[in-house]
C-alpha atoms as a PDB file:
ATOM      1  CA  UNK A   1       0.000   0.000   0.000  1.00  0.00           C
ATOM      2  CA  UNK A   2       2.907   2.060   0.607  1.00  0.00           C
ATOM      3  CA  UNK A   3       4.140   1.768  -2.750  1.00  0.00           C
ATOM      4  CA  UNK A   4       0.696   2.299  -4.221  1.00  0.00           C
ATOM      5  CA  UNK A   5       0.370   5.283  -2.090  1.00  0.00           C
ATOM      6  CA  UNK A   6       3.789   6.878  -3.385  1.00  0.00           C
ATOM      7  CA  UNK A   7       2.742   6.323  -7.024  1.00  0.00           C
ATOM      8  CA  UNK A   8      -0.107   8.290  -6.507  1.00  0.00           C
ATOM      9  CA  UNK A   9       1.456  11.312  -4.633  1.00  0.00           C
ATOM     10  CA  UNK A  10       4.019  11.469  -7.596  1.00  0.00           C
ATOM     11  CA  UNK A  11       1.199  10.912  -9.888  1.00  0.00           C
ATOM     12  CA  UNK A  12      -0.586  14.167  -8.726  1.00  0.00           C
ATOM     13  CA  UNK A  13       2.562  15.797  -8.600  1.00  0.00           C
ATOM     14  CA  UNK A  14       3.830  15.289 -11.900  1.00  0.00           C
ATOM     15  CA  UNK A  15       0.304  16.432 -13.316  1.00  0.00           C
ATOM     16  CA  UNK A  16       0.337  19.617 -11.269  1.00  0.00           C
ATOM     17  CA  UNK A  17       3.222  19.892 -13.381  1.00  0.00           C
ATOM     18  CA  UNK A  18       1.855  19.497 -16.590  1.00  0.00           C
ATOM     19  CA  UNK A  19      -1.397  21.490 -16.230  1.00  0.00           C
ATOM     20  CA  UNK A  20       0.757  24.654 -15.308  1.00  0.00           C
ATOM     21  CA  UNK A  21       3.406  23.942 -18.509  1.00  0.00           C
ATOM     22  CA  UNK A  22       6.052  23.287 -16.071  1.00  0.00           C
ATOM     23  CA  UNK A  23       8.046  19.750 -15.930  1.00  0.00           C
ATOM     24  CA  UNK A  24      10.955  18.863 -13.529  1.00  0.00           C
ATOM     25  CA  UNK A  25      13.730  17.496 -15.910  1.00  0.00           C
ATOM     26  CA  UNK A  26      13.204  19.707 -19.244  1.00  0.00           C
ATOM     27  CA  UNK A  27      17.046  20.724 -18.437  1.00  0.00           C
ATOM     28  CA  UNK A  28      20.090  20.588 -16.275  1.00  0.00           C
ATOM     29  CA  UNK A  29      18.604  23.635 -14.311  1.00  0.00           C
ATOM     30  CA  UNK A  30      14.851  22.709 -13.562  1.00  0.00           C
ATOM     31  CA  UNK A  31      15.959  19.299 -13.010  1.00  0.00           C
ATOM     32  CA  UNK A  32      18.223  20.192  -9.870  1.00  0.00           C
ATOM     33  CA  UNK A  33      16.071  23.282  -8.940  1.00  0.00           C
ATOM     34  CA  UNK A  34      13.409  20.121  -8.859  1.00  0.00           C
ATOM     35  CA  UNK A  35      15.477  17.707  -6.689  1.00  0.00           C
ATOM     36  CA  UNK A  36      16.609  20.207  -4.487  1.00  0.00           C
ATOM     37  CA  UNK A  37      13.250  21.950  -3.960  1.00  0.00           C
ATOM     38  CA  UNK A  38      11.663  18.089  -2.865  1.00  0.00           C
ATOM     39  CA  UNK A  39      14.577  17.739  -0.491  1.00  0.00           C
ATOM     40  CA  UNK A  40      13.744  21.134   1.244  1.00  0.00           C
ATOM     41  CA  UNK A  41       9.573  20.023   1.443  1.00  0.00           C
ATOM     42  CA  UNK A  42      10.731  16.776   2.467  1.00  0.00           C
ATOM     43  CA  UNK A  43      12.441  18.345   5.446  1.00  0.00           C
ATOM     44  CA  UNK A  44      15.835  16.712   4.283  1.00  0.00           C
ATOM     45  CA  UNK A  45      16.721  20.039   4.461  1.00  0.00           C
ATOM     46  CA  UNK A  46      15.162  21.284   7.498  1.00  0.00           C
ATOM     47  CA  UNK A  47      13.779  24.896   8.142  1.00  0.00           C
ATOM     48  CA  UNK A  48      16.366  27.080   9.414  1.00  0.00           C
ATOM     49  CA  UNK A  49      18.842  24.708   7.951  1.00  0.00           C
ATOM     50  CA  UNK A  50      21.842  25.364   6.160  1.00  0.00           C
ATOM     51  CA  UNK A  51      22.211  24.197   3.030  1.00  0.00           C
ATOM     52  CA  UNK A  52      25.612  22.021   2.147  1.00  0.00           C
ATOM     53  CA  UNK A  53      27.895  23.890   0.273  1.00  0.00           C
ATOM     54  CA  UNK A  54      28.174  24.704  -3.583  1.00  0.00           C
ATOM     55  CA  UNK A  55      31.186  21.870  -3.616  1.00  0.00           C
ATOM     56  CA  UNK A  56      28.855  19.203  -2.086  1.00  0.00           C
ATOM     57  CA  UNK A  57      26.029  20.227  -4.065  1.00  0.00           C
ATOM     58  CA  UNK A  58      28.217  19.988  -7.248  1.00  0.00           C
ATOM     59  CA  UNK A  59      29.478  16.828  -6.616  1.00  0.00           C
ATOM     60  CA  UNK A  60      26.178  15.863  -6.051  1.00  0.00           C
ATOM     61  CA  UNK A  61      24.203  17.077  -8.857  1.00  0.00           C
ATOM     62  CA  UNK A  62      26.994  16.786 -11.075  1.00  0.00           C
ATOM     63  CA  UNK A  63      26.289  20.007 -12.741  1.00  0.00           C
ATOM     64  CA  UNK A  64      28.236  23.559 -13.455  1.00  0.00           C
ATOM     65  CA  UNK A  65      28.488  26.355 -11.005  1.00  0.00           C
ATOM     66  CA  UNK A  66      26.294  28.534 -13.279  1.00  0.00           C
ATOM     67  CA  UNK A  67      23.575  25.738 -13.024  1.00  0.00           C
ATOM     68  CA  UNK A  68      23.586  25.598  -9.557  1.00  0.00           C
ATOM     69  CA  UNK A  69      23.674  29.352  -8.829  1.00  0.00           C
ATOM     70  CA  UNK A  70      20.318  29.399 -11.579  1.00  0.00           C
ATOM     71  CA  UNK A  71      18.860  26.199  -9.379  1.00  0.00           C
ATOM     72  CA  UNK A  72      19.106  28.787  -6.116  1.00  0.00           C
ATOM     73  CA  UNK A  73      18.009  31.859  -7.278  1.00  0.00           C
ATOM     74  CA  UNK A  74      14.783  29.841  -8.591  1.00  0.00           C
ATOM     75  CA  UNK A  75      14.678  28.337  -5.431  1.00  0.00           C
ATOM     76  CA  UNK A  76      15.088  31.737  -3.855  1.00  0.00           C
ATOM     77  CA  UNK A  77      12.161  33.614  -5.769  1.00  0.00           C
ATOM     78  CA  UNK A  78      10.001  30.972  -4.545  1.00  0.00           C
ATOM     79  CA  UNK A  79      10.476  31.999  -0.862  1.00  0.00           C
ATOM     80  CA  UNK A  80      12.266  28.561   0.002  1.00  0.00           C
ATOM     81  CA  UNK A  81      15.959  29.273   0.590  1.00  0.00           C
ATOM     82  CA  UNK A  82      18.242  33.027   1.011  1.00  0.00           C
ATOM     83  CA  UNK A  83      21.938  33.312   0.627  1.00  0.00           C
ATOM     84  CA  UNK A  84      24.118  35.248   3.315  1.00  0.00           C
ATOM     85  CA  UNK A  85      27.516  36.386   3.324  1.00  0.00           C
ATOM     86  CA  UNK A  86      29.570  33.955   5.575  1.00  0.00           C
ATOM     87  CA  UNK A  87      26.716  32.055   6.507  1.00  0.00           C
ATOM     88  CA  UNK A  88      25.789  30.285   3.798  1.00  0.00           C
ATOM     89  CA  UNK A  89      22.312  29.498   2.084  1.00  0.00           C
ATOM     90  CA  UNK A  90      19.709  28.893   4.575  1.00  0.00           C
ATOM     91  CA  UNK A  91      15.930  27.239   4.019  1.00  0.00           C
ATOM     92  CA  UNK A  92      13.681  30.013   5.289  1.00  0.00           C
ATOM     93  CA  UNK A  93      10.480  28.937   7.072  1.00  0.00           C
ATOM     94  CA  UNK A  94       7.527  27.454   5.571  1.00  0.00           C
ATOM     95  CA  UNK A  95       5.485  30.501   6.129  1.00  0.00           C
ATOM     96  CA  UNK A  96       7.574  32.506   3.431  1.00  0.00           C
ATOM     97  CA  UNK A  97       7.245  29.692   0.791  1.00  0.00           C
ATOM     98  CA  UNK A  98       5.160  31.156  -2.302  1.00  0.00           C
ATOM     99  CA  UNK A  99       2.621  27.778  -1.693  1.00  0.00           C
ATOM    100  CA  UNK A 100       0.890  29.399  -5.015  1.00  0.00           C
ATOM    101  CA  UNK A 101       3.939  28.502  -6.923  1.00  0.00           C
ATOM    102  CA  UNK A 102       2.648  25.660  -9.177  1.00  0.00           C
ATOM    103  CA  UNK A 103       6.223  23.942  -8.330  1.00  0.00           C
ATOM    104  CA  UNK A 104       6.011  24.061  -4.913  1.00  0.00           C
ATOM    105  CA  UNK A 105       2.621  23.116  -4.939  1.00  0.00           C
ATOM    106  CA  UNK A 106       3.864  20.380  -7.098  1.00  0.00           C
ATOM    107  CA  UNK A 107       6.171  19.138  -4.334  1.00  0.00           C
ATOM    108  CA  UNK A 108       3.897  19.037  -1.818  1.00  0.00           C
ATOM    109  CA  UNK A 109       1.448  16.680  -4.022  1.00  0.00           C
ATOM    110  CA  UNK A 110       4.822  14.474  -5.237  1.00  0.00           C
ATOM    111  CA  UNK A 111       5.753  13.944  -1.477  1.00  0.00           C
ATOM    112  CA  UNK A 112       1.598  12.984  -0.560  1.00  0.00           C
ATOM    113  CA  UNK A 113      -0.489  15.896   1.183  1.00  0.00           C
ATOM    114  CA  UNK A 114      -1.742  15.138   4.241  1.00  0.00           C
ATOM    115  CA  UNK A 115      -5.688  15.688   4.895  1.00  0.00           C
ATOM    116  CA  UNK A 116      -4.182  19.198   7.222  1.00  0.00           C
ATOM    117  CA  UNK A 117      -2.720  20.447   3.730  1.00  0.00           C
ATOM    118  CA  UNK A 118      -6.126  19.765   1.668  1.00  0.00           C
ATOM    119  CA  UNK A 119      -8.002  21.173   4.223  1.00  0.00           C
ATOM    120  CA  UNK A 120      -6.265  24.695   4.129  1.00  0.00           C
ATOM    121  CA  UNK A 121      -6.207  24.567   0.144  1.00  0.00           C
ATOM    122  CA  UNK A 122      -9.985  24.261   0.356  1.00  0.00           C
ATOM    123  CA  UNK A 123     -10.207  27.078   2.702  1.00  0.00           C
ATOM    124  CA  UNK A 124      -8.721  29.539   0.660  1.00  0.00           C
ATOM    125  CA  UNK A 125     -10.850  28.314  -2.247  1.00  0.00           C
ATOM    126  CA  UNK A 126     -14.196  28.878  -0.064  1.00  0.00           C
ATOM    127  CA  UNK A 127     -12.175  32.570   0.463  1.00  0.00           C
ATOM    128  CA  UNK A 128     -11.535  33.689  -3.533  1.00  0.00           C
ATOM    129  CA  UNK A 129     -14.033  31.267  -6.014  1.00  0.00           C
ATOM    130  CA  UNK A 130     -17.374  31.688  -4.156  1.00  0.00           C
ATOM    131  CA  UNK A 131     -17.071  35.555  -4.824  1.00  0.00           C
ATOM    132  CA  UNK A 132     -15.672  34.733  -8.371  1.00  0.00           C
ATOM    133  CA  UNK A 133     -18.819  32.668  -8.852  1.00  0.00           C
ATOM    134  CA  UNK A 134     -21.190  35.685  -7.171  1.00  0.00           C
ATOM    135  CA  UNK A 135     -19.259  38.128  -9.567  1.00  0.00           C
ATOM    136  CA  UNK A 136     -19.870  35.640 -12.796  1.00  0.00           C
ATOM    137  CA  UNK A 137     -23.506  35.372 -11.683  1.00  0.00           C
ATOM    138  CA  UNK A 138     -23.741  39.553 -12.436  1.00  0.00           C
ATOM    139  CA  UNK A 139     -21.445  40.112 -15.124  1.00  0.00           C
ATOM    140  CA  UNK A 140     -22.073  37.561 -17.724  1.00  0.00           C
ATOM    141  CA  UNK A 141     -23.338  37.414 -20.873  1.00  0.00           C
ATOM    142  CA  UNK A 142     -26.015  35.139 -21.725  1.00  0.00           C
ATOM    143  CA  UNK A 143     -22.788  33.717 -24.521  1.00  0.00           C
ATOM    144  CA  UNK A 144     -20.715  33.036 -20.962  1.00  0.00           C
ATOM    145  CA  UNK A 145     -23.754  31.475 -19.131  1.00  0.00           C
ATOM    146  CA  UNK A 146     -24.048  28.667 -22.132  1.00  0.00           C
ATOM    147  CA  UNK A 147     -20.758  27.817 -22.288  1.00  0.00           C
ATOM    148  CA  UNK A 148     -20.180  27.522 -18.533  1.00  0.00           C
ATOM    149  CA  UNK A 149     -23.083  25.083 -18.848  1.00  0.00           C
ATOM    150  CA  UNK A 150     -21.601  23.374 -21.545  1.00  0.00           C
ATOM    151  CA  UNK A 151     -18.081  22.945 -20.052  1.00  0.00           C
ATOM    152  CA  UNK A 152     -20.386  21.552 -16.886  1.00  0.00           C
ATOM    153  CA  UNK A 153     -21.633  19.080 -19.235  1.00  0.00           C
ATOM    154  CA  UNK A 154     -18.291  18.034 -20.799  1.00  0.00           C
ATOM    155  CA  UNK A 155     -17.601  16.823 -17.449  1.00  0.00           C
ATOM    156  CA  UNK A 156     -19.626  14.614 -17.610  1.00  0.00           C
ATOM    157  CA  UNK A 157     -17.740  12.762 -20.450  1.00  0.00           C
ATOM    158  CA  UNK A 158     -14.140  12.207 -18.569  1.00  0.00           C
ATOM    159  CA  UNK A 159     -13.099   8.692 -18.684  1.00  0.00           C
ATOM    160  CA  UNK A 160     -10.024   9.145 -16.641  1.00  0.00           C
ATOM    161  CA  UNK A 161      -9.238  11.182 -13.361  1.00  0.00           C
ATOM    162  CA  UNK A 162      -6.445  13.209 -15.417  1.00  0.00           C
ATOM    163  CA  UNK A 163      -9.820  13.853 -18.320  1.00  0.00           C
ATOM    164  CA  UNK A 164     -11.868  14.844 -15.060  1.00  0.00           C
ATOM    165  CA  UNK A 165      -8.858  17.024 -13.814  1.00  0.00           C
ATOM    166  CA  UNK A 166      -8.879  19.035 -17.260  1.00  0.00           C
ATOM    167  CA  UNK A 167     -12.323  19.702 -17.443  1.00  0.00           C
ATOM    168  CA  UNK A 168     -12.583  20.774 -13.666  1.00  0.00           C
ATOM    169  CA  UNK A 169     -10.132  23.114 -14.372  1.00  0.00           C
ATOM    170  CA  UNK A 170     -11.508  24.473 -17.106  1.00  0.00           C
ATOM    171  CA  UNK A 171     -14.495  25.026 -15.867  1.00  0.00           C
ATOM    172  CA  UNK A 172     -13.371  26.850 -12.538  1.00  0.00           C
ATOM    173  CA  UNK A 173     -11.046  29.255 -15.047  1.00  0.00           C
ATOM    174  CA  UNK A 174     -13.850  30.115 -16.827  1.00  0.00           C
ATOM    175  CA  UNK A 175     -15.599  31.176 -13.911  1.00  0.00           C
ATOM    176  CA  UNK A 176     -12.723  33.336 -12.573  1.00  0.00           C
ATOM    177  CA  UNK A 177     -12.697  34.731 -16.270  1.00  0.00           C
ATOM    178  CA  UNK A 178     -16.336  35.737 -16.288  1.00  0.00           C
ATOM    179  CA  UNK A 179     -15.869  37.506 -13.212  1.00  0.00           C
ATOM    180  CA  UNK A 180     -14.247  39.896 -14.905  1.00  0.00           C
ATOM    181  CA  UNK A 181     -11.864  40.516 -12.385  1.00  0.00           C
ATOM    182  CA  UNK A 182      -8.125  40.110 -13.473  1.00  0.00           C
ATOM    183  CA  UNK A 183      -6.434  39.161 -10.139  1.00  0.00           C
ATOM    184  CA  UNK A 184      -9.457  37.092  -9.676  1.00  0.00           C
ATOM    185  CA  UNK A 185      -8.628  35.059 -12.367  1.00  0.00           C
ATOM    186  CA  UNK A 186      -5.083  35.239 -11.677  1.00  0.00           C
ATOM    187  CA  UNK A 187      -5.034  33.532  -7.686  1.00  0.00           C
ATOM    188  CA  UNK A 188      -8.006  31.387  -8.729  1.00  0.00           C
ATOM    189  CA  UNK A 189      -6.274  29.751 -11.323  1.00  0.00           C
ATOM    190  CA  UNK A 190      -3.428  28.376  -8.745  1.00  0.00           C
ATOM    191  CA  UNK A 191      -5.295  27.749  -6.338  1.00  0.00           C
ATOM    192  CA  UNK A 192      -7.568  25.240  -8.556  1.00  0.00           C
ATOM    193  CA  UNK A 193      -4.772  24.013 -10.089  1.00  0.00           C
ATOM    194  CA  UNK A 194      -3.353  22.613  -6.858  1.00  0.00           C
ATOM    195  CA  UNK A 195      -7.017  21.112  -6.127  1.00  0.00           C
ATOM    196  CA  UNK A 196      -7.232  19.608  -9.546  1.00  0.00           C
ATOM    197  CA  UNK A 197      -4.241  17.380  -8.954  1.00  0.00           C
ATOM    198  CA  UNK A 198      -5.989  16.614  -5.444  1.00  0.00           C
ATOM    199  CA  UNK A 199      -8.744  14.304  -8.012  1.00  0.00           C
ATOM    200  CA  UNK A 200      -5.904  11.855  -8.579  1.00  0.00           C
ATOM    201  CA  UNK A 201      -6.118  10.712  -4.559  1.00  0.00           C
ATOM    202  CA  UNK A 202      -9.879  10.428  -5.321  1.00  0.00           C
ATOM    203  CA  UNK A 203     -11.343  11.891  -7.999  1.00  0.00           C
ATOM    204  CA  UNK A 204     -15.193  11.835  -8.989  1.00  0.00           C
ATOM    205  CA  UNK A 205     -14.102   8.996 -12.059  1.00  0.00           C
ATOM    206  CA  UNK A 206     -13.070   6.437  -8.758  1.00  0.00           C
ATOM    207  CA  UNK A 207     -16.646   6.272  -6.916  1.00  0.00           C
ATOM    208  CA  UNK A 208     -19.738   4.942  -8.617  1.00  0.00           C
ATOM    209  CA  UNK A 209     -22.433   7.567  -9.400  1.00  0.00           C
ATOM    210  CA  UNK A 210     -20.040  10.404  -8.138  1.00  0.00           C
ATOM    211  CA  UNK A 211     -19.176  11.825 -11.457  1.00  0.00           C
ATOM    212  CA  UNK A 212     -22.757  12.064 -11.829  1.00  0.00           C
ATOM    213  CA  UNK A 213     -23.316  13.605  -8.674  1.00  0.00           C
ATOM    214  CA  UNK A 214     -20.512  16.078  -9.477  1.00  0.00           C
ATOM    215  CA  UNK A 215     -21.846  17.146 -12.689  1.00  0.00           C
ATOM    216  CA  UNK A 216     -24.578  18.393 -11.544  1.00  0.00           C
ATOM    217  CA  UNK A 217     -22.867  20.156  -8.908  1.00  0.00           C
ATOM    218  CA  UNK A 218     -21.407  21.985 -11.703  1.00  0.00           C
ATOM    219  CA  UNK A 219     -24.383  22.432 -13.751  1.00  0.00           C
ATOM    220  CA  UNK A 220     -25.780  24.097  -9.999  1.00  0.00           C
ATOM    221  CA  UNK A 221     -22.809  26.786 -10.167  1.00  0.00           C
ATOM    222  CA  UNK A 222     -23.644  27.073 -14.113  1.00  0.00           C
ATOM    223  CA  UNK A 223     -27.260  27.330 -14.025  1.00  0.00           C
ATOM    224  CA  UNK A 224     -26.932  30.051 -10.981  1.00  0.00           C
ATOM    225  CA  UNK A 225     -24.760  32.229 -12.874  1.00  0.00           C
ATOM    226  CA  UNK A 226     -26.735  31.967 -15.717  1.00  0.00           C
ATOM    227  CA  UNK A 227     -29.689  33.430 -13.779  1.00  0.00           C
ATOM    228  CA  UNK A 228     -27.831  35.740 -12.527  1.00  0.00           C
ATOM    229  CA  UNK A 229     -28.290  34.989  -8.957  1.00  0.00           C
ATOM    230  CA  UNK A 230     -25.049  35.798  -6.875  1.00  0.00           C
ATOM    231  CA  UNK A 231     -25.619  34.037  -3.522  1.00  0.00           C
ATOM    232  CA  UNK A 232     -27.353  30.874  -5.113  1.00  0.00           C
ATOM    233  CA  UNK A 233     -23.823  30.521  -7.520  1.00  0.00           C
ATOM    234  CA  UNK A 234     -21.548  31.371  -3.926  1.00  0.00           C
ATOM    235  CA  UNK A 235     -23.716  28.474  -2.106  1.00  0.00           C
ATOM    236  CA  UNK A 236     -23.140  26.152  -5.052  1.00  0.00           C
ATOM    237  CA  UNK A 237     -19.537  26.492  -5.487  1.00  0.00           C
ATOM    238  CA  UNK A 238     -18.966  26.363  -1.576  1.00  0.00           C
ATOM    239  CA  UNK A 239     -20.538  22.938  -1.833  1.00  0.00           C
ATOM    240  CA  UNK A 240     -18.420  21.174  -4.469  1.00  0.00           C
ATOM    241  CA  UNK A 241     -15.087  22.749  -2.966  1.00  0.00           C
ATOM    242  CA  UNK A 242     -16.220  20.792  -0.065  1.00  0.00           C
ATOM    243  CA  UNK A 243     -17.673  17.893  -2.064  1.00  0.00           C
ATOM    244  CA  UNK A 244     -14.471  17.494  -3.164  1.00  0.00           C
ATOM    245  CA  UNK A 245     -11.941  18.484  -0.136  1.00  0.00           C
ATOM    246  CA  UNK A 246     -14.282  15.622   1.975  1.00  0.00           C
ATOM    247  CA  UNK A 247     -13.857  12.959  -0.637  1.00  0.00           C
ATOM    248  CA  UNK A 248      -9.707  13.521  -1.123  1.00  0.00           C
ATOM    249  CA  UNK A 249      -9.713  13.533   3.132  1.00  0.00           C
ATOM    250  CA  UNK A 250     -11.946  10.365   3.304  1.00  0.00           C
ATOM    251  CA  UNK A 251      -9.730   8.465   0.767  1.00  0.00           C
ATOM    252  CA  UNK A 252      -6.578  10.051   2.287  1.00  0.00           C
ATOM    253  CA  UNK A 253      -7.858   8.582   6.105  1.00  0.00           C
ATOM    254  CA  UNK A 254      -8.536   5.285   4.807  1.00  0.00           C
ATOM    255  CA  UNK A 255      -4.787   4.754   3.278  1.00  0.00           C
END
């Protein structure tokens, strides 16, 4: 099970990956940023830690100077890690990581998120899409309405969790989009991203008559913006966050 378990996490991780256009190994400097970023969410390297120096890290990656400077000043945009004079490069606390970073995001779903992790992902979805779906609900046109309905629909039609993961996400962008609000759209779009990998632990296409079930959640969010009726779309889309935050937990607690 522990096997089956890991192949999952990296499962989720590597599609994070691919639904934000960024893979691990597409050269010598994402693939050590990519090693050395797991190692720091691991706890390998600890918080506060200091990191080993450039000649151990050389040896170890087996890479140039310039890659490894490139790996750490990725690694160092993202909030992870910052270099001092004399002291070395040290891994900063969790709470300055960039967790809307699609590659540290990534990370966390390669290593396995725990139900703690999930949980706080679906909270600040509750925060930002339930007021993307109000907004939708009274700015869009009655062009927006049908195809939010239709992408609801398309749902419907996934064979595989990665199909179901595509069309979630789609439809939850094109929400943010018809709000009309930019940085809306913007946080919204990470923050379902890192959920959409979360249908690989369990997603609707695993439990009979839950795809179902979760299409016409959809279709509620859908058919409430298309009526243009704010608090009916905000109650909707609170309920499948949670639909789906309770279904990753339960399969995650049964492991």
């Amino acid at each position: 099970m522990k096997d089956s378990n890991a192949s999952v996490a990296r499962h989720s991780g590597e599609l994070i990956a691919a639904l934000s256009g960024r893979r691990p190994s597409r050269n010598l400097h994402s693939d050590v940023m990519w090693r050395l970023g797991l190692a720091i969410v691991s706890g390998r390297y600890a918080e506060g830690s200091i990191l080993p120096a450039d000649s151990e890290l050389l040896a170890e990656f087996g890479v140039s100077r310039t890659v490894l400077r490139e790996a750490l000043k990725s690694l160092a945009a993202k909030g992870m890690i910052e270099a001092r004079a004399r002291i070395g490069t040290r891994v900063l606390p969790r709470g300055r990581w960039n967790l809307f970073d699609s590659d540290v995001l990534a990370w966390h779903f390669e290593l396995g998120p725990d139900v703690t992790f999930l949980r706080s992902l679906s909270e600040v979805r509750i925060g930002i899409e339930i007021e993307a779906a109000a907004l939708a609900a009274e700015r869009r046109s009655p062009e927006q309405a049908q195809d939010l309905l239709e992408l609801a629909d398309q749902m419907g039609t996934a064979e595989t969790p990665e199909e179901f993961a595509r069309y979630d996400l789609q439809f939850h962008r094109a929400v943010a989009l018809v709000s009309a609000n930019p940085f809306m759209a913007s946080i919204s779009a990470l923050v379902e991203l890192a959920l959409t990998a979360s249908f690989t632990i369990s997603s609707p296409i695993m439990v009979p008559g839950a795809l179902e079930a979760a299409v016409r959640s959809h279709r509620r969010i859908a058919q409430a913006i298309a009526a243009g009726a704010p608090q009916e779309a905000r109650d909707a889309m609170k309920a499948v966050i949670t639909e789906g935050f309770t279904r990753a937990a339960e399969r995650l607690q049964t492991r």
